[in-house]
Protein backbone atom coordinates (compact mmCIF):
# COMPACT_ATOMS: atom_id res chain seq x y z
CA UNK A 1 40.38 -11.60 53.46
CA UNK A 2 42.99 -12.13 55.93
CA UNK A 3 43.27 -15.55 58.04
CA UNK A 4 41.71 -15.01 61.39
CA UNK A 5 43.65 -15.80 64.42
CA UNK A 6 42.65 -18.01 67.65
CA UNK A 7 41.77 -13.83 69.27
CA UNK A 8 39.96 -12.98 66.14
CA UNK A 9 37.91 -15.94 65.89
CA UNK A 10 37.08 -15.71 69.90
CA UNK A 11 35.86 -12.15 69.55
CA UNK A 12 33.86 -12.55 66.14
CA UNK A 13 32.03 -15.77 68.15
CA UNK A 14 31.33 -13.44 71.29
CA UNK A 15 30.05 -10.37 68.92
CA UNK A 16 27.98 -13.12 67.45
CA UNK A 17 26.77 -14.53 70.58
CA UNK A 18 25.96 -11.00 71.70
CA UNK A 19 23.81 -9.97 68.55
CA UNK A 20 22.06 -13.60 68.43
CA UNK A 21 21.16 -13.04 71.97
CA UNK A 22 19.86 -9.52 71.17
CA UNK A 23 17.52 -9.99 68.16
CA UNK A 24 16.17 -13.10 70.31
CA UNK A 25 15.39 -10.65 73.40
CA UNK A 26 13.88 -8.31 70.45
CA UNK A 27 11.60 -10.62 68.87
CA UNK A 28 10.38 -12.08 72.57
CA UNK A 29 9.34 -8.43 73.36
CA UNK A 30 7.53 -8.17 70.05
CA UNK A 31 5.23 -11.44 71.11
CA UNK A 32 5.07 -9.78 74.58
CA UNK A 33 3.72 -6.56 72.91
CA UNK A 34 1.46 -7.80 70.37
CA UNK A 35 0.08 -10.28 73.35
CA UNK A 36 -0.39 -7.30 75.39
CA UNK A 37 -2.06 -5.58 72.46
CA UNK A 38 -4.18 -8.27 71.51
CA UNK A 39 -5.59 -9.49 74.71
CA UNK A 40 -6.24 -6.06 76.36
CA UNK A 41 -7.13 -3.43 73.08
CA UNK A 42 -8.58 -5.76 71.09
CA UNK A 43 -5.74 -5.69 68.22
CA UNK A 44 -5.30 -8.27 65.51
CA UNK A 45 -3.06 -11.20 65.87
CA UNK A 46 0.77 -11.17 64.44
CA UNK A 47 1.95 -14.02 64.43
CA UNK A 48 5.18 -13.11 62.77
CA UNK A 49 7.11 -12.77 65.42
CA UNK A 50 5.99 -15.82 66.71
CA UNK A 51 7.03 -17.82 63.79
CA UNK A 52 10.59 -16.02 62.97
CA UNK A 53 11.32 -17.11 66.65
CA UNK A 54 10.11 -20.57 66.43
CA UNK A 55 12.47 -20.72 62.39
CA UNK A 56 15.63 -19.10 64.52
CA UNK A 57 15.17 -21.30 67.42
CA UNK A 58 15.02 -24.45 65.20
CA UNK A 59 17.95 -23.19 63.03
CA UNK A 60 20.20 -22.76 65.44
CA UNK A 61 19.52 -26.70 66.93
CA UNK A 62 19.74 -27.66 63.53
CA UNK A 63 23.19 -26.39 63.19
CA UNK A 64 24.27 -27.26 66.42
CA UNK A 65 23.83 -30.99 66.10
CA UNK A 66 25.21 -30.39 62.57
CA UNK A 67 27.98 -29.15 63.69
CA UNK A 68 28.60 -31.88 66.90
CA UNK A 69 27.75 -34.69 63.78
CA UNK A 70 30.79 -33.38 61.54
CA UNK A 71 33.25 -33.13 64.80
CA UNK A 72 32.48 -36.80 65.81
CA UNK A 73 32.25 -38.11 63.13
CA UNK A 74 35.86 -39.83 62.35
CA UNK A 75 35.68 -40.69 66.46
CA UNK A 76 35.52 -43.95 66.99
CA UNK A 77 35.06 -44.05 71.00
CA UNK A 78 32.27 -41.89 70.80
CA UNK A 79 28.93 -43.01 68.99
CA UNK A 80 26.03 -41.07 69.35
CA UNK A 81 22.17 -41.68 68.62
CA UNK A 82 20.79 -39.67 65.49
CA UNK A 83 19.58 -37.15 67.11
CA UNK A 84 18.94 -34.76 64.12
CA UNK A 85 16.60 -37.18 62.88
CA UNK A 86 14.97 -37.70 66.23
CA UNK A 87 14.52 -33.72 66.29
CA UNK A 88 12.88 -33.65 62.57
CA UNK A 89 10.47 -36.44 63.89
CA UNK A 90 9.53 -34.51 67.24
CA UNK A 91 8.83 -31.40 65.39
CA UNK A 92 6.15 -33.03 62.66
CA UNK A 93 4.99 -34.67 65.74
CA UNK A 94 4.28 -31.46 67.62
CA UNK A 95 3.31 -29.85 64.22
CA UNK A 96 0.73 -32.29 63.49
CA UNK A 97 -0.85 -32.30 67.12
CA UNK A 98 -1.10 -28.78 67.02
CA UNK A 99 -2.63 -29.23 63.61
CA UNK A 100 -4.97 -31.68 64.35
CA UNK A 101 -5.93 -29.45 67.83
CA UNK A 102 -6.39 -26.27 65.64
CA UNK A 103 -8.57 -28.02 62.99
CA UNK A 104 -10.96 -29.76 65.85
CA UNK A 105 -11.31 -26.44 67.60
CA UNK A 106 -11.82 -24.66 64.66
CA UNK A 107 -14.73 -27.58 63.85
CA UNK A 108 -15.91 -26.91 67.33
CA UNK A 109 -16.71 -22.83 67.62
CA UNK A 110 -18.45 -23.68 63.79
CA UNK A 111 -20.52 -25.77 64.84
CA UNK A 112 -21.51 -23.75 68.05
């Protein structure tokens, strides 16, 4: 493999950008559809694409303050809060609410 070059590594980044963007604007216009489907025919819910978004989406933070961790991290002007670990605990926080939400409603339309 040869050694990529300041060009080479700015075009493979953009061609990377541009397909990221693209499978994102694919898998929003699979929820739209299968909304559209569910709500006005009466189709069954999919939540696949709903769930491959949400795994990309927190993948990609993930990285990203990966990545900004490993770059500062011999710096010593610039500290920085942990904010991987403030991004794991936000996401079992919203996890569990939406948890706890689904299991009381679900409590709710049984006993109805």
């Amino acid at each position: 493999m040869k050694k990529m070059d300041e060009m080479d590594r700015n075009i493979q980044l953009r061609s990377e950008s541009i397909g990221y963007r693209a499978a994102m604007f694919a898998l929003i216009v699979w929820i739209l559809y299968d909304l559209w489907n569910y709500w006005f025919n009466g189709g069954a819910k999919n939540v696949l694409p709903t769930t491959l978004t949400i795994i990309v989406l927190i993948i990609q933070q993930f990285s990203a303050i990966s990545i900004k961790r490993k770059m500062i991290a011999g710096d010593e002007e610039y500290k920085e809060p942990n904010q991987l670990l403030r991004l794991v605990i936000l996401i079992v926080l919203a996890l569990s609410m939406v948890l706890s939400a689904g299991a009381y409603l679900s409590t709710v339309s049984f006993a109805a």
